[in-house]
Protein backbone atom coordinates (compact mmCIF):
# COMPACT_ATOMS: atom_id res chain seq x y z
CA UNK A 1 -17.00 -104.00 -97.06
CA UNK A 2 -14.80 -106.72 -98.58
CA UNK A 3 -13.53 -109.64 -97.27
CA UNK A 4 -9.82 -110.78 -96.82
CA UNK A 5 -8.34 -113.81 -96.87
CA UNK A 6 -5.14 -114.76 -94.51
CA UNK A 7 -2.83 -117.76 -94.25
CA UNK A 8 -1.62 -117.72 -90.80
CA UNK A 9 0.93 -119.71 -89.24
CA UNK A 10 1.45 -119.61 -85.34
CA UNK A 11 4.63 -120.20 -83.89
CA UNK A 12 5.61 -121.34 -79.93
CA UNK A 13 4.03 -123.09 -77.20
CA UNK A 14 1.06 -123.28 -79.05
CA UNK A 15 -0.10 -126.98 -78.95
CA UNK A 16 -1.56 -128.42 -76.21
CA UNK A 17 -3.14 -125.10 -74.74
CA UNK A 18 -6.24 -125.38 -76.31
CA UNK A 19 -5.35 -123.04 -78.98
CA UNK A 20 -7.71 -124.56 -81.77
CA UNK A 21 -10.87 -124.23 -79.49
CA UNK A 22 -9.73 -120.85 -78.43
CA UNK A 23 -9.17 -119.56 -81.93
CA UNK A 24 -12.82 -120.95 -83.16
CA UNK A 25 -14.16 -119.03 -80.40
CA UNK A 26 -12.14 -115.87 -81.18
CA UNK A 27 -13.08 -116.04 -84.36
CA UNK A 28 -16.86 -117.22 -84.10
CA UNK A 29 -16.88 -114.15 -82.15
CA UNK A 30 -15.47 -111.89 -84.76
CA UNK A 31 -17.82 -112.83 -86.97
CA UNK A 32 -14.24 -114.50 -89.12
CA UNK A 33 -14.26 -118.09 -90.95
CA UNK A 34 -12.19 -120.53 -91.95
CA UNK A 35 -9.86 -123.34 -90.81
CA UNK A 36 -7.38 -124.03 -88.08
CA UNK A 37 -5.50 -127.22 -87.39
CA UNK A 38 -1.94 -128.49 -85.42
CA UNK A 39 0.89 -129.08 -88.02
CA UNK A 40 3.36 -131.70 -87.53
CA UNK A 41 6.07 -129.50 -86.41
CA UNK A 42 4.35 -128.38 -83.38
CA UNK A 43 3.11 -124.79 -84.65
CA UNK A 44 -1.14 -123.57 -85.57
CA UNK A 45 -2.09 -123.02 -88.70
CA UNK A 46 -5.38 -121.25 -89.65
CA UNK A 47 -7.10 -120.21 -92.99
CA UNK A 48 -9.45 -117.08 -92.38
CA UNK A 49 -11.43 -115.09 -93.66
CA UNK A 50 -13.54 -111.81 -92.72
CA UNK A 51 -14.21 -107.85 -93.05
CA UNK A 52 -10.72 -106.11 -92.54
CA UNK A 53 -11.50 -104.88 -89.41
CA UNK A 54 -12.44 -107.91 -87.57
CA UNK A 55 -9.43 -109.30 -89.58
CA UNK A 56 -7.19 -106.85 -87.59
CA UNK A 57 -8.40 -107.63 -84.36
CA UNK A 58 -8.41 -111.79 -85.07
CA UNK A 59 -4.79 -111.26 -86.16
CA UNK A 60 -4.39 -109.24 -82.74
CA UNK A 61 -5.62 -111.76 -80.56
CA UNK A 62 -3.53 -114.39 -82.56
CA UNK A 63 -0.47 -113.15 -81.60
CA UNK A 64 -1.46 -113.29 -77.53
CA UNK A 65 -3.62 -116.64 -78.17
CA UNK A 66 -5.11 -118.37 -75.25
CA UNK A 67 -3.63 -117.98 -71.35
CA UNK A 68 -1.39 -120.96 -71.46
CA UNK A 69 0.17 -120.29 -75.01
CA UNK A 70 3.69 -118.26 -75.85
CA UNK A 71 3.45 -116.99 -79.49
CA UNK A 72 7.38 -116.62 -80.70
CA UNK A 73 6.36 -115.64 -84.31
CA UNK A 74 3.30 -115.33 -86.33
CA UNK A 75 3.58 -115.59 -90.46
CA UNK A 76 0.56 -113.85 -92.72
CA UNK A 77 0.58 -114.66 -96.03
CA UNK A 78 -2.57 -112.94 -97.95
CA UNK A 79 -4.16 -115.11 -100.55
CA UNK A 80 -7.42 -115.44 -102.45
CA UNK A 81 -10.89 -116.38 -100.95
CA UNK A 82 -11.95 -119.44 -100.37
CA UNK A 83 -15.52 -118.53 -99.22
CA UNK A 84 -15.55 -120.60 -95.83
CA UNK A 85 -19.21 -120.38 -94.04
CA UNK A 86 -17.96 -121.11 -90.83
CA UNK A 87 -14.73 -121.55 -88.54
CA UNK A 88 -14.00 -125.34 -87.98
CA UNK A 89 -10.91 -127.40 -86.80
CA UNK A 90 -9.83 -129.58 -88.78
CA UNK A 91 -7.74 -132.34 -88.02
């Protein structure tokens, strides 16, 4: 099965909730890679990468995020691989 690649950008109470660990997790459990890191403007935004189904259900859990975060608006942008081994935060 091929792999997608997805540029999303969190929007909402989304810093300061532990949404970087959570979304490593998530995704280390999906079996999805790539990047996520805090943006100056106070929103998330991840690089990742997997098999479209796990894709779907990383998106999913995205837009809920951990307990303490309120996602107002999620962006996907598609766009090619980058060939990440593993999910890291980056800073």
């Amino acid at each position: 099965m091929a792999k997608i690649h997805r540029q999303i950008i969190v929007k909402g109470k989304v810093q300061g909730v532990y949404f970087r660990a959570s979304t490593k997790q998530a995704a280390e459990q999906l079996r999805v890679t790539g990047q996520v890191k805090n943006l100056p403007d106070g929103s998330v935004w991840i690089a990742a990468e997997g098999e479209e189904p796990a894709m779907e259900k990383f998106i999913a859990w995205c837009r809920q995020g951990p307990p303490h975060a309120i996602v107002s608006n999620l962006q996907l942008t598609a766009a090619p691989l980058q060939h990440f081994t593993e999910f890291e935060i980056v800073r």
